[in-house]
PDB file of N, CA and C in Angstrom:
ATOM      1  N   UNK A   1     -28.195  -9.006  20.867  1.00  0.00           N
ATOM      2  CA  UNK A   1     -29.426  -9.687  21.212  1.00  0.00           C
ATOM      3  C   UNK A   1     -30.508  -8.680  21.601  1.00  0.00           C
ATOM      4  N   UNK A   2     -29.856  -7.367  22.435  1.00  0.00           N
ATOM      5  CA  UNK A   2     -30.984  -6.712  22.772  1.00  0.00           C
ATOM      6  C   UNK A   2     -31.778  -5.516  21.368  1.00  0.00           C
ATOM      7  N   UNK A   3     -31.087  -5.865  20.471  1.00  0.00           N
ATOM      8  CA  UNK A   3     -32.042  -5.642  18.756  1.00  0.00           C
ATOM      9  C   UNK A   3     -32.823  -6.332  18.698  1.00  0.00           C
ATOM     10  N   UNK A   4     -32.863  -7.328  18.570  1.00  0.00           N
ATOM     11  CA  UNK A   4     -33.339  -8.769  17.973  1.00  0.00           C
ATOM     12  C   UNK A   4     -34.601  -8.698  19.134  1.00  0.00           C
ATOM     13  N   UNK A   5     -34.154  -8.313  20.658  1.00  0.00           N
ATOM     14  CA  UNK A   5     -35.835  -8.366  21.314  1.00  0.00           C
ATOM     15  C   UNK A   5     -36.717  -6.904  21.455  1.00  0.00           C
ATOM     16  N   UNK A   6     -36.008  -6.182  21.746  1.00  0.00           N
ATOM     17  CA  UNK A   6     -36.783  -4.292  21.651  1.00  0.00           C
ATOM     18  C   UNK A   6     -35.453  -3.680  20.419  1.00  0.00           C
ATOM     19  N   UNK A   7     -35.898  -3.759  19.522  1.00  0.00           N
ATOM     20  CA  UNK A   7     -35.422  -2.740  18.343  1.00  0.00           C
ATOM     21  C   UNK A   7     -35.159  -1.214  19.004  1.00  0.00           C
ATOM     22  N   UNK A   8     -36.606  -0.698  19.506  1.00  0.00           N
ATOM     23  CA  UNK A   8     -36.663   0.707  19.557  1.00  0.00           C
ATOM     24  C   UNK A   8     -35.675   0.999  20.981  1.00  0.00           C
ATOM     25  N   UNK A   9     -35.750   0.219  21.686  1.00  0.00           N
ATOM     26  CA  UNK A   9     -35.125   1.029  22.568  1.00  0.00           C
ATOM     27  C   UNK A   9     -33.494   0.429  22.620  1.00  0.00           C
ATOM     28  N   UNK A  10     -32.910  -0.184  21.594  1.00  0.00           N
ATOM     29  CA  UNK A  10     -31.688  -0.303  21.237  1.00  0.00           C
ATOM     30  C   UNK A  10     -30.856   0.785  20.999  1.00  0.00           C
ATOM     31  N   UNK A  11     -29.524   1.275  22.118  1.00  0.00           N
ATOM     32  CA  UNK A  11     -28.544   2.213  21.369  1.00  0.00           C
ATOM     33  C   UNK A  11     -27.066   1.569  21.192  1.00  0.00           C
ATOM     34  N   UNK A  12     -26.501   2.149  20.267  1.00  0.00           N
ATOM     35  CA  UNK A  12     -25.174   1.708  20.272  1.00  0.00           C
ATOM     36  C   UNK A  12     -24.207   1.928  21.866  1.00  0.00           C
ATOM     37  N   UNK A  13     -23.275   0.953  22.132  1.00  0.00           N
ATOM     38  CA  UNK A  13     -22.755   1.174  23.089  1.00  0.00           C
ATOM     39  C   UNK A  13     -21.737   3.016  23.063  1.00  0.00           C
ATOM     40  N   UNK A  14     -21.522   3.224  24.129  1.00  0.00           N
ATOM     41  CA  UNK A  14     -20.706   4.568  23.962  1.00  0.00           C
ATOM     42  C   UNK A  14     -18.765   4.330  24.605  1.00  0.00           C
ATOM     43  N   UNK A  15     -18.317   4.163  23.776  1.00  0.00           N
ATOM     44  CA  UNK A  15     -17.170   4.058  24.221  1.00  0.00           C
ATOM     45  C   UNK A  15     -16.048   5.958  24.763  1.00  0.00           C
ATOM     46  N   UNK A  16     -15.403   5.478  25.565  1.00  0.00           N
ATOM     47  CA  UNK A  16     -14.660   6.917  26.247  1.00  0.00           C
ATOM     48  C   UNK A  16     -13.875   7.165  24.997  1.00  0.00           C
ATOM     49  N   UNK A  17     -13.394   8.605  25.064  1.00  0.00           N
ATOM     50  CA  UNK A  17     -12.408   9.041  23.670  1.00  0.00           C
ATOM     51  C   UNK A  17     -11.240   8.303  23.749  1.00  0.00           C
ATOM     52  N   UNK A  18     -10.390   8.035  24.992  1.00  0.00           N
ATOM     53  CA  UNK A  18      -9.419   7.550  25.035  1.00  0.00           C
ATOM     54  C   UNK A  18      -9.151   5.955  24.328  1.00  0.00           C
ATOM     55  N   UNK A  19     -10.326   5.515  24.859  1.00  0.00           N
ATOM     56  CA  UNK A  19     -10.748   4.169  23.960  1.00  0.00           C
ATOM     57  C   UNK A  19     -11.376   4.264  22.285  1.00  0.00           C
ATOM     58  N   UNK A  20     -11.778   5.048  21.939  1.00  0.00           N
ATOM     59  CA  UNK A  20     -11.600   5.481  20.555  1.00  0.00           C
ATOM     60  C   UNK A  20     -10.106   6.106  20.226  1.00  0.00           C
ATOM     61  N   UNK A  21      -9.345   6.784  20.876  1.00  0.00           N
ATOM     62  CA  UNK A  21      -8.090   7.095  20.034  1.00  0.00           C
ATOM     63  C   UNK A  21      -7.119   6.140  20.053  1.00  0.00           C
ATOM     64  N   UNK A  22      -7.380   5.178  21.163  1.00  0.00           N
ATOM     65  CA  UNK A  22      -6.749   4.095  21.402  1.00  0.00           C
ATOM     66  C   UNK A  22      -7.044   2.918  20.278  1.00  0.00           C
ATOM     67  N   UNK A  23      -7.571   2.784  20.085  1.00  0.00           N
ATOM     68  CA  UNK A  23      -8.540   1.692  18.767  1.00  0.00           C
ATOM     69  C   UNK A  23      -8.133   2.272  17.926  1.00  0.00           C
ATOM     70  N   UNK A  24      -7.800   3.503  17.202  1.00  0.00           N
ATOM     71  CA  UNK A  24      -8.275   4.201  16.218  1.00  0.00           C
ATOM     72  C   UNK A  24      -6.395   3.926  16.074  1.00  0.00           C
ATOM     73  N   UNK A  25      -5.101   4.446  17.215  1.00  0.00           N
ATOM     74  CA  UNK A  25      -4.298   4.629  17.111  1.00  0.00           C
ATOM     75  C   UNK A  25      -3.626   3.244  16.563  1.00  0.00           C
ATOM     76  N   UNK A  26      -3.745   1.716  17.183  1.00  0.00           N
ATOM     77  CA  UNK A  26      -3.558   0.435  16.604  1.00  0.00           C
ATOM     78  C   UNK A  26      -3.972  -0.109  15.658  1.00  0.00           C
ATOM     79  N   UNK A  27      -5.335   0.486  15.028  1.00  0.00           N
ATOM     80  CA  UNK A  27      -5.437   0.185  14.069  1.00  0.00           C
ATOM     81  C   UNK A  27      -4.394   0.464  12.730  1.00  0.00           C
ATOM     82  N   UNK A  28      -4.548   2.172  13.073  1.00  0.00           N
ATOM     83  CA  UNK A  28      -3.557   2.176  11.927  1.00  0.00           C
ATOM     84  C   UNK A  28      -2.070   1.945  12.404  1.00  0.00           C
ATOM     85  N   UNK A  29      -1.276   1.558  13.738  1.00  0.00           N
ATOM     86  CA  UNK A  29      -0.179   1.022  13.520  1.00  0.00           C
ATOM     87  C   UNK A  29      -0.554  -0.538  13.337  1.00  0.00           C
ATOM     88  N   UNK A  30      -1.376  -1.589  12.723  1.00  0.00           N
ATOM     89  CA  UNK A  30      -1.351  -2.271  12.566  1.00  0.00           C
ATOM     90  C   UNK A  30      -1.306  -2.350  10.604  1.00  0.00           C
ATOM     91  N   UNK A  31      -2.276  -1.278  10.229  1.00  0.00           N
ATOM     92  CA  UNK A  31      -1.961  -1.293   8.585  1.00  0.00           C
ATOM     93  C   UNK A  31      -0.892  -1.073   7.946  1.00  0.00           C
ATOM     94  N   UNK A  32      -0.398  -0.198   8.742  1.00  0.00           N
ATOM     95  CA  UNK A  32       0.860   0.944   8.227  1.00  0.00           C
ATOM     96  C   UNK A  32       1.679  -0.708   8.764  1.00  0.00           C
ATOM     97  N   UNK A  33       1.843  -1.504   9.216  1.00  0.00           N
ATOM     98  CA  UNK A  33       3.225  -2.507   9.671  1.00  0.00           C
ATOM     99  C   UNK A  33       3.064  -3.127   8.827  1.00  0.00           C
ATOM    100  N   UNK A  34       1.742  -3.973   8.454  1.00  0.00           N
ATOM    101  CA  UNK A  34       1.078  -5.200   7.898  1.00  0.00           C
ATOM    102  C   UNK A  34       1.515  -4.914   6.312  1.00  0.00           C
ATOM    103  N   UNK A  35       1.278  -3.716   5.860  1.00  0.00           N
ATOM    104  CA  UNK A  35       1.798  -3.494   4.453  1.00  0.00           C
ATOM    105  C   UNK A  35       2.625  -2.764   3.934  1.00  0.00           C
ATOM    106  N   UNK A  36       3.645  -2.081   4.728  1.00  0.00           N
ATOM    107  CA  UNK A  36       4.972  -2.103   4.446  1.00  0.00           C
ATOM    108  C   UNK A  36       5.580  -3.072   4.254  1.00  0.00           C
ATOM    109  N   UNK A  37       5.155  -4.186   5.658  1.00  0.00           N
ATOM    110  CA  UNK A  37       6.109  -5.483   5.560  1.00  0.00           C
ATOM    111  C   UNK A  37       5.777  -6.036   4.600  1.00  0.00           C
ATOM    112  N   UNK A  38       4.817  -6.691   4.036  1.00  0.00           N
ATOM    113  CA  UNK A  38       4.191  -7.293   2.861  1.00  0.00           C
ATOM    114  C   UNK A  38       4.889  -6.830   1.543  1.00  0.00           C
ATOM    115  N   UNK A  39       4.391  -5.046   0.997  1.00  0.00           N
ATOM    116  CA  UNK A  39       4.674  -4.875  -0.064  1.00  0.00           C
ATOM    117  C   UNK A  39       5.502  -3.645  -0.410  1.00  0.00           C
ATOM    118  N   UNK A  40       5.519  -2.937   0.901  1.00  0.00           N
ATOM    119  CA  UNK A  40       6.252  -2.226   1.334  1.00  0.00           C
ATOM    120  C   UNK A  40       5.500  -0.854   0.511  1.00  0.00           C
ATOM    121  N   UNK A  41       4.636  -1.009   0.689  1.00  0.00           N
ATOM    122  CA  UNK A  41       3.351   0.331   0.188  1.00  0.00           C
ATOM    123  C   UNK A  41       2.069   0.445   0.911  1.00  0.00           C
ATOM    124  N   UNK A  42       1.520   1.011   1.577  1.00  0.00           N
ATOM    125  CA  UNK A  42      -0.102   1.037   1.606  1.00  0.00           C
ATOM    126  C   UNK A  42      -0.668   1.699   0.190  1.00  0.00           C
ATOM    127  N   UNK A  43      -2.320   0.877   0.610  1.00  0.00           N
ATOM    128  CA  UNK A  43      -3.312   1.624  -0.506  1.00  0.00           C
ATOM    129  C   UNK A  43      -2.560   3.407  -1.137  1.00  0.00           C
ATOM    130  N   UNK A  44      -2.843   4.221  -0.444  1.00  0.00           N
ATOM    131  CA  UNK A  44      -2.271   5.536  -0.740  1.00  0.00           C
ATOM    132  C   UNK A  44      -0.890   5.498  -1.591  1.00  0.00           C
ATOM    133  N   UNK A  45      -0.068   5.048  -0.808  1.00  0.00           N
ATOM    134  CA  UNK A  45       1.243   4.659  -1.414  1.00  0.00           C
ATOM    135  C   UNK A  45       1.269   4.429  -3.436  1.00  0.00           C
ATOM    136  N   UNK A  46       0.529   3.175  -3.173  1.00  0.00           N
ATOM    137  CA  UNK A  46       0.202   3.052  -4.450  1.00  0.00           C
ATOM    138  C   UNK A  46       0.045   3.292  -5.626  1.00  0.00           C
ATOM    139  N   UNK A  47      -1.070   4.233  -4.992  1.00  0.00           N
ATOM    140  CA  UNK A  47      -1.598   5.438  -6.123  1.00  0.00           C
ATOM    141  C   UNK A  47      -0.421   6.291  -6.178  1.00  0.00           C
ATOM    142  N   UNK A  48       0.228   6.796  -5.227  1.00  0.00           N
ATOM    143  CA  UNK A  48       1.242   7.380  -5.788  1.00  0.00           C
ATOM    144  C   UNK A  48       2.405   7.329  -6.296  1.00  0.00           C
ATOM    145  N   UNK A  49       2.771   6.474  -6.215  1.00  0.00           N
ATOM    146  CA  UNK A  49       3.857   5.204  -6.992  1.00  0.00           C
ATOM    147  C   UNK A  49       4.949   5.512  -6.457  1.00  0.00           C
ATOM    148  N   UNK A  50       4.708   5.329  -4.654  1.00  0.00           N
ATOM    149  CA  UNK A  50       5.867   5.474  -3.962  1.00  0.00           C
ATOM    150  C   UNK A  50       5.621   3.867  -3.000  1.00  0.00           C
ATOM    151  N   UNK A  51       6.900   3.849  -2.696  1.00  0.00           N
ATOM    152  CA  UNK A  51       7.502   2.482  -1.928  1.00  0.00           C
ATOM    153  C   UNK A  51       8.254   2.777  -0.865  1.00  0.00           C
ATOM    154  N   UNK A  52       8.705   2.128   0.660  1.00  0.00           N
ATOM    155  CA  UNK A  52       8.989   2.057   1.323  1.00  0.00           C
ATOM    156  C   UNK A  52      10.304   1.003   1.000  1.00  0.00           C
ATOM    157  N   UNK A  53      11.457   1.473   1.564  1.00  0.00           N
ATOM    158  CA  UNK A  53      12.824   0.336   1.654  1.00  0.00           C
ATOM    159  C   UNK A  53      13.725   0.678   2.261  1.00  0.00           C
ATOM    160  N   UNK A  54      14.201  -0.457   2.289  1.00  0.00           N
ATOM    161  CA  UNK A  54      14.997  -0.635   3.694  1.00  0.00           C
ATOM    162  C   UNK A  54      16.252   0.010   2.586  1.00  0.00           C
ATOM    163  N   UNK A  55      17.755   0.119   3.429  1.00  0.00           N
ATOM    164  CA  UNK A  55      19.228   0.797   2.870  1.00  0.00           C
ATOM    165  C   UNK A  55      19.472  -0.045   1.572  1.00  0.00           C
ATOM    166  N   UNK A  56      18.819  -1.723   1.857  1.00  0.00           N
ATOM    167  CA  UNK A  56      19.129  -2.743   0.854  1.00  0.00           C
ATOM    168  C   UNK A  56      17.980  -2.893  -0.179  1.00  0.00           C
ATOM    169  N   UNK A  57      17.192  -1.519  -0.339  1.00  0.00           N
ATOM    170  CA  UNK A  57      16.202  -1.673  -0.894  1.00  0.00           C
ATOM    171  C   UNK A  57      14.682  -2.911  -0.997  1.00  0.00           C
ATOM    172  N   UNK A  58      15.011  -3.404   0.258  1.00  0.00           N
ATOM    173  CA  UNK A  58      13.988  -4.633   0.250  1.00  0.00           C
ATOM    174  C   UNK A  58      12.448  -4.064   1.162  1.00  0.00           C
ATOM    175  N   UNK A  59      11.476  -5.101   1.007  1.00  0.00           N
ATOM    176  CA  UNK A  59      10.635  -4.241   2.264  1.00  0.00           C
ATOM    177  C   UNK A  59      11.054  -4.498   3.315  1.00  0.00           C
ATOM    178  N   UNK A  60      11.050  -3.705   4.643  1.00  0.00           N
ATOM    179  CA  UNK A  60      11.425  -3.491   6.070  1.00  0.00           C
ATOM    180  C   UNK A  60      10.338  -4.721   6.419  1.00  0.00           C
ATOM    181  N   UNK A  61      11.345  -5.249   7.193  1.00  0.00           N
ATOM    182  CA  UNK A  61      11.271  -6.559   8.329  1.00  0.00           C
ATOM    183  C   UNK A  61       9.601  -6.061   9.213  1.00  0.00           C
ATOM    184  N   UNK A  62       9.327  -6.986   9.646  1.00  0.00           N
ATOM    185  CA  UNK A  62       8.019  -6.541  10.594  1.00  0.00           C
ATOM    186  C   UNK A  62       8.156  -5.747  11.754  1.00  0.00           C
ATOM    187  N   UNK A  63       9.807  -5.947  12.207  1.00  0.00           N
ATOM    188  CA  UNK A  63       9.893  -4.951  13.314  1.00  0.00           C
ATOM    189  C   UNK A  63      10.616  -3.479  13.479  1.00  0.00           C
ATOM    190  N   UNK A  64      11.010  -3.221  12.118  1.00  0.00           N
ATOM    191  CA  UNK A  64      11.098  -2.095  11.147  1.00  0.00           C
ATOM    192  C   UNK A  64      10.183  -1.866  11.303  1.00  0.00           C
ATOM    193  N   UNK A  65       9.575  -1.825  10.312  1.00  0.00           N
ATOM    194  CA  UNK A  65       7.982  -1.533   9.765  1.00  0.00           C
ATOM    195  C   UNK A  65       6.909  -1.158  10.945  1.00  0.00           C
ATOM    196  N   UNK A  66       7.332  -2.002  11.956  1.00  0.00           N
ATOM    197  CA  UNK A  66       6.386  -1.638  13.636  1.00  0.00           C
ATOM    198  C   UNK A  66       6.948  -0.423  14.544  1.00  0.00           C
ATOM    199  N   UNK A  67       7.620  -0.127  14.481  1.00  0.00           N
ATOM    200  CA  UNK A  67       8.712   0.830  14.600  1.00  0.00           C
ATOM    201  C   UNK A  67       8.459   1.561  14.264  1.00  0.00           C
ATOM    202  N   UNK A  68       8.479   2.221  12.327  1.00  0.00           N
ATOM    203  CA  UNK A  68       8.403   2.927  11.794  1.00  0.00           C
ATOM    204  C   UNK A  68       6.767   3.598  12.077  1.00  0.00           C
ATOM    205  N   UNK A  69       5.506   2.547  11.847  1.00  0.00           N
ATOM    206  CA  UNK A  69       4.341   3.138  12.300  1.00  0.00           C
ATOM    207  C   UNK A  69       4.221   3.474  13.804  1.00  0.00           C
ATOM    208  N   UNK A  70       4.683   2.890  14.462  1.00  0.00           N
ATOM    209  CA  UNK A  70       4.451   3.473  15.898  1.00  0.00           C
ATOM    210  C   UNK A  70       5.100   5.199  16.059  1.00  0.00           C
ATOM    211  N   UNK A  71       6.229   5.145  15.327  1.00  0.00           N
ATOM    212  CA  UNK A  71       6.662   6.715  14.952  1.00  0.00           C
ATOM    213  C   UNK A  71       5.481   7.420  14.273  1.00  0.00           C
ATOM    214  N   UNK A  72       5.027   7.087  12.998  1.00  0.00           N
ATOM    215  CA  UNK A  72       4.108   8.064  12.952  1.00  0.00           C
ATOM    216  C   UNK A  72       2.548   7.763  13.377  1.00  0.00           C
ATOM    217  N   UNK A  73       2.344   7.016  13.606  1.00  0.00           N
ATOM    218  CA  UNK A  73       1.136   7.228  14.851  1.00  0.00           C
ATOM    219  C   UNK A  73       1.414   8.619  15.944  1.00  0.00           C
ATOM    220  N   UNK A  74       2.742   8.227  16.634  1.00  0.00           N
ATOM    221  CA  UNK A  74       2.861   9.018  17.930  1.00  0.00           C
ATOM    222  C   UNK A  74       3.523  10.484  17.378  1.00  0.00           C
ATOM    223  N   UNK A  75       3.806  10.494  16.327  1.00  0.00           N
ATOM    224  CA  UNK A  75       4.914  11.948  16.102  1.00  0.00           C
ATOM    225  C   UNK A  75       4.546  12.183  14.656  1.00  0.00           C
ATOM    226  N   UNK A  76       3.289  12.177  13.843  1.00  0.00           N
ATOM    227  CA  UNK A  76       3.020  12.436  12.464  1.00  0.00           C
ATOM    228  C   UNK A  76       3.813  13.936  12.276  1.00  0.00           C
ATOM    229  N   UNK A  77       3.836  15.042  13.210  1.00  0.00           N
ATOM    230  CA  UNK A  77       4.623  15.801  13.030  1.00  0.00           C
ATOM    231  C   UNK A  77       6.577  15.960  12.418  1.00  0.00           C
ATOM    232  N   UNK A  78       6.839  14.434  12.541  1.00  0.00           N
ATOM    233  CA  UNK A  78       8.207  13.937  11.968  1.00  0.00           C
ATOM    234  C   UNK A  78       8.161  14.108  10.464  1.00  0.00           C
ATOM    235  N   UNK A  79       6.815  14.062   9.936  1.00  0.00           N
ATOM    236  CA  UNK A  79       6.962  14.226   8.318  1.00  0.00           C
ATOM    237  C   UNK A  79       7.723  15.551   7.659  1.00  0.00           C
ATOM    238  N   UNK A  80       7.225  16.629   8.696  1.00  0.00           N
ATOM    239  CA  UNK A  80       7.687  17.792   8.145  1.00  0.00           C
ATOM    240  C   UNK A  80       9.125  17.808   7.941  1.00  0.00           C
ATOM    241  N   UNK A  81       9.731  17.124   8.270  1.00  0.00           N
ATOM    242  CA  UNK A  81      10.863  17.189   8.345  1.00  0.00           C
ATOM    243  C   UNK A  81      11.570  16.800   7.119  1.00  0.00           C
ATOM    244  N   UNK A  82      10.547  16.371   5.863  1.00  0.00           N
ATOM    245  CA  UNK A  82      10.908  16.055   4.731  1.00  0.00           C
ATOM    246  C   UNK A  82      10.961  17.248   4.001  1.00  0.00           C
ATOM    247  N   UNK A  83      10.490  18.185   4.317  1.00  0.00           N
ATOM    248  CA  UNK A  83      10.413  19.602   3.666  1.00  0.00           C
ATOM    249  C   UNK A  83      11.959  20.556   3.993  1.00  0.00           C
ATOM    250  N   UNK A  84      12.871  19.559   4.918  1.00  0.00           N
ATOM    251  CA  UNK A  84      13.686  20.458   5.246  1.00  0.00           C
ATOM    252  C   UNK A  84      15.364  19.480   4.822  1.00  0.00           C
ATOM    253  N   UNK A  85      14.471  18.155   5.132  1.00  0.00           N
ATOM    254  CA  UNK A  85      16.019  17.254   4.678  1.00  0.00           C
ATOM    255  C   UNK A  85      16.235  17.580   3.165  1.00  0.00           C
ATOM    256  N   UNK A  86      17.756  17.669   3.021  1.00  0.00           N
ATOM    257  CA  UNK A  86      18.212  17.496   1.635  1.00  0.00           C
ATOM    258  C   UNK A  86      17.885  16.090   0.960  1.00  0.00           C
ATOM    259  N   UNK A  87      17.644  14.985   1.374  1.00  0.00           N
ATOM    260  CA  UNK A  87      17.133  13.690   1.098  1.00  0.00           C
ATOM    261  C   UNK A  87      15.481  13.371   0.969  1.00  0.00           C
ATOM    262  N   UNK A  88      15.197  14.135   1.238  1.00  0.00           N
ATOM    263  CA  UNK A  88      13.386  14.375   1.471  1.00  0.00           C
ATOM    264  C   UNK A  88      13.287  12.829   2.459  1.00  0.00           C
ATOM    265  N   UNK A  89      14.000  12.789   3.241  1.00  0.00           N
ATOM    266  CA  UNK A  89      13.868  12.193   4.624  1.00  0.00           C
ATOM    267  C   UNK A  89      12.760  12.739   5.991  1.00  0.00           C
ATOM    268  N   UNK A  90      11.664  11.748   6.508  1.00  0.00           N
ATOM    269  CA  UNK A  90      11.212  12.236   7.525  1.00  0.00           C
ATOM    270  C   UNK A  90      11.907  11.392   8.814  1.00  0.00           C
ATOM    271  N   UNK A  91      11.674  12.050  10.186  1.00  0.00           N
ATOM    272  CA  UNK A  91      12.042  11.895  11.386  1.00  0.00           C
ATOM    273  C   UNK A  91      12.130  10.339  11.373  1.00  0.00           C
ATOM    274  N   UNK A  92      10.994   9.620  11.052  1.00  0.00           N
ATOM    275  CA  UNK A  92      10.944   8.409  10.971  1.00  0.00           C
ATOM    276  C   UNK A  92      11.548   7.130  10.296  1.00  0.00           C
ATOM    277  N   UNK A  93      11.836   8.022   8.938  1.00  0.00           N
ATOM    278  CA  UNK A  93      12.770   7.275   7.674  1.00  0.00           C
ATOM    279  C   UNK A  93      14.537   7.245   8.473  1.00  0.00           C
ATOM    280  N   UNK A  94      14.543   8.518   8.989  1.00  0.00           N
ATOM    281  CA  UNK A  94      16.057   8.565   9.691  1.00  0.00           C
ATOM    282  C   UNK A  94      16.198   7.264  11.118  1.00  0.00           C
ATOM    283  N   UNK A  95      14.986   7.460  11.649  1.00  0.00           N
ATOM    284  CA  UNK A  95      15.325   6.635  12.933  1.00  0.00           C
ATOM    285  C   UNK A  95      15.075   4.816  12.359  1.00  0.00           C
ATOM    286  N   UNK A  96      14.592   4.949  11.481  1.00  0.00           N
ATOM    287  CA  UNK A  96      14.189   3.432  11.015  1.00  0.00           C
ATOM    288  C   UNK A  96      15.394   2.471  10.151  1.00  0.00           C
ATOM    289  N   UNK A  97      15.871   3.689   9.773  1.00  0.00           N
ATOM    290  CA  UNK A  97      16.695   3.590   8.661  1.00  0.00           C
ATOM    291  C   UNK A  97      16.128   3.507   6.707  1.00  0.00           C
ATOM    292  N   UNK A  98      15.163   3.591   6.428  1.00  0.00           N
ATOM    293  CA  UNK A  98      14.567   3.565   5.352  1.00  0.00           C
ATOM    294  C   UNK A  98      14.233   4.506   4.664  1.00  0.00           C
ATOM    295  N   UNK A  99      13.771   4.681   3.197  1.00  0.00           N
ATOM    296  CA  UNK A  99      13.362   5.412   2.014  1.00  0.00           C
ATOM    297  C   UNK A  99      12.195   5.301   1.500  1.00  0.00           C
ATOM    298  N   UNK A 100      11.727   6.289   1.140  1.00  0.00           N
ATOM    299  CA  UNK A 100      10.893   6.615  -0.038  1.00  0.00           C
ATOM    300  C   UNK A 100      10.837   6.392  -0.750  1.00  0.00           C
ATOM    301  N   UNK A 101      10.883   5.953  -2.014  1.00  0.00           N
ATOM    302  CA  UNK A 101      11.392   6.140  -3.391  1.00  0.00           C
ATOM    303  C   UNK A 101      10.147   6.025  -4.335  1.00  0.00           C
ATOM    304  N   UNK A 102      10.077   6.709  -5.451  1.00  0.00           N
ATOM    305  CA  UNK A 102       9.138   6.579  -6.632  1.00  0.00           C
ATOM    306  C   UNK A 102       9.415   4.725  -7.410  1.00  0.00           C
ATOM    307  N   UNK A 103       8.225   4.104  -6.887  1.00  0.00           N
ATOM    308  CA  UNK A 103       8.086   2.819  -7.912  1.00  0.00           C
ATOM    309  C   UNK A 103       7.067   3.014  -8.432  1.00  0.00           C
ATOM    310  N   UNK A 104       7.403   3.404 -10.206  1.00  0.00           N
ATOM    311  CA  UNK A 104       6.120   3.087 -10.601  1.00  0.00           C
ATOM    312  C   UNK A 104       5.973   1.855 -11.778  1.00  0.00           C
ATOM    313  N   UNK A 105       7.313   1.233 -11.815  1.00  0.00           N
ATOM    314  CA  UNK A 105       7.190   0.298 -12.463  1.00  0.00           C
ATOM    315  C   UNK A 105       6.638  -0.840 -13.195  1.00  0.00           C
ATOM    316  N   UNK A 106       6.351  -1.320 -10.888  1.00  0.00           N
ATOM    317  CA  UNK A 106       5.589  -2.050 -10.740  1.00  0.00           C
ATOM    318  C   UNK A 106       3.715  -1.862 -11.269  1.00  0.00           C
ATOM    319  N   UNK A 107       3.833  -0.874 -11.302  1.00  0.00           N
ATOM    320  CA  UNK A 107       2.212   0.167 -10.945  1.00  0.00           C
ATOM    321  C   UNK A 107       1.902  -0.408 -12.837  1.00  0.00           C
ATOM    322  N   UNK A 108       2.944   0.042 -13.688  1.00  0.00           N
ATOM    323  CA  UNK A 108       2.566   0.382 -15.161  1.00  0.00           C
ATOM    324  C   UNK A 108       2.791  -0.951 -16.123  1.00  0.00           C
ATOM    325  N   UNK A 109       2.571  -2.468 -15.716  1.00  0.00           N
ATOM    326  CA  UNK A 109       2.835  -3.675 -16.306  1.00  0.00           C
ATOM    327  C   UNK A 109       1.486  -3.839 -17.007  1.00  0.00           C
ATOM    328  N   UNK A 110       2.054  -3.599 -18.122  1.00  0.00           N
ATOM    329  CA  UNK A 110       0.896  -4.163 -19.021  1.00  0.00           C
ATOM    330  C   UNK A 110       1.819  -5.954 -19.937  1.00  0.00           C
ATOM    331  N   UNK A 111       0.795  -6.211 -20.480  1.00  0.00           N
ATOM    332  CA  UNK A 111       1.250  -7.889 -21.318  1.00  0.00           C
ATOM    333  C   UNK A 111       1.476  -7.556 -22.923  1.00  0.00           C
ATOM    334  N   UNK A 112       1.730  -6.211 -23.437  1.00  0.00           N
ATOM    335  CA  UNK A 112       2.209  -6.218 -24.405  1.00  0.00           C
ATOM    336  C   UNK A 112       3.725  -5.174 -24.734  1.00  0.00           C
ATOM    337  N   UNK A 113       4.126  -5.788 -25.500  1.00  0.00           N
ATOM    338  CA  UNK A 113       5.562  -5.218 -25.442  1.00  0.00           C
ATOM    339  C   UNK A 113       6.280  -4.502 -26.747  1.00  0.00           C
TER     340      UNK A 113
END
């Protein structure tokens, strides 16, 4: 409202960092849950024609999947750990129980055969 009556002397509010890393940190454990569980890929994922699954190959449950992002929100440093597993497993795939895997199956459906 206070746009709408003095434009010029309108500033954006200033929020503390903690409240930006805090916002910033739920957000993305809310994407990273929301579409694993769904399709068991984010956007990125996609493009690279990798998938998320559970031991039974399905997508991870919502509280998997909440789990799994709250790991890398708080410990993105767990990835490296794919550079060292013989499974190209990160910290997170081990504690979650889940995989990686190349789908590009899904990615390459065209309607002629």
């Amino acid at each position: 409202m206070t746009f709408l009556l003095h434009p010029r002397s309108f500033t954006f509010p200033t929020w503390s960092v903690l409240a930006n890393l805090t916002t910033a940190w739920l957000v993305l454990t809310a994407y990273l849950s929301l579409f694993w569980t769904v399709s068991g890929r984010t956007y990125g994922s996609a493009v690279m024609g990798l998938r998320v699954v559970t031991r039974r190959g399905t997508n991870p449950s919502l509280l998997v999947a909440v789990v799994r992002a709250v790991c890398y929100a708080l410990f993105p440093i767990g990835l490296v750990w794919c550079a060292v597993s013989r499974r190209n497993r990160s910290v997170q795939d081990l504690v979650t129980r889940t995989s990686v895997i190349y789908d590009w199956q899904n990615l390459h459906r065209t309607g002629t055969r």
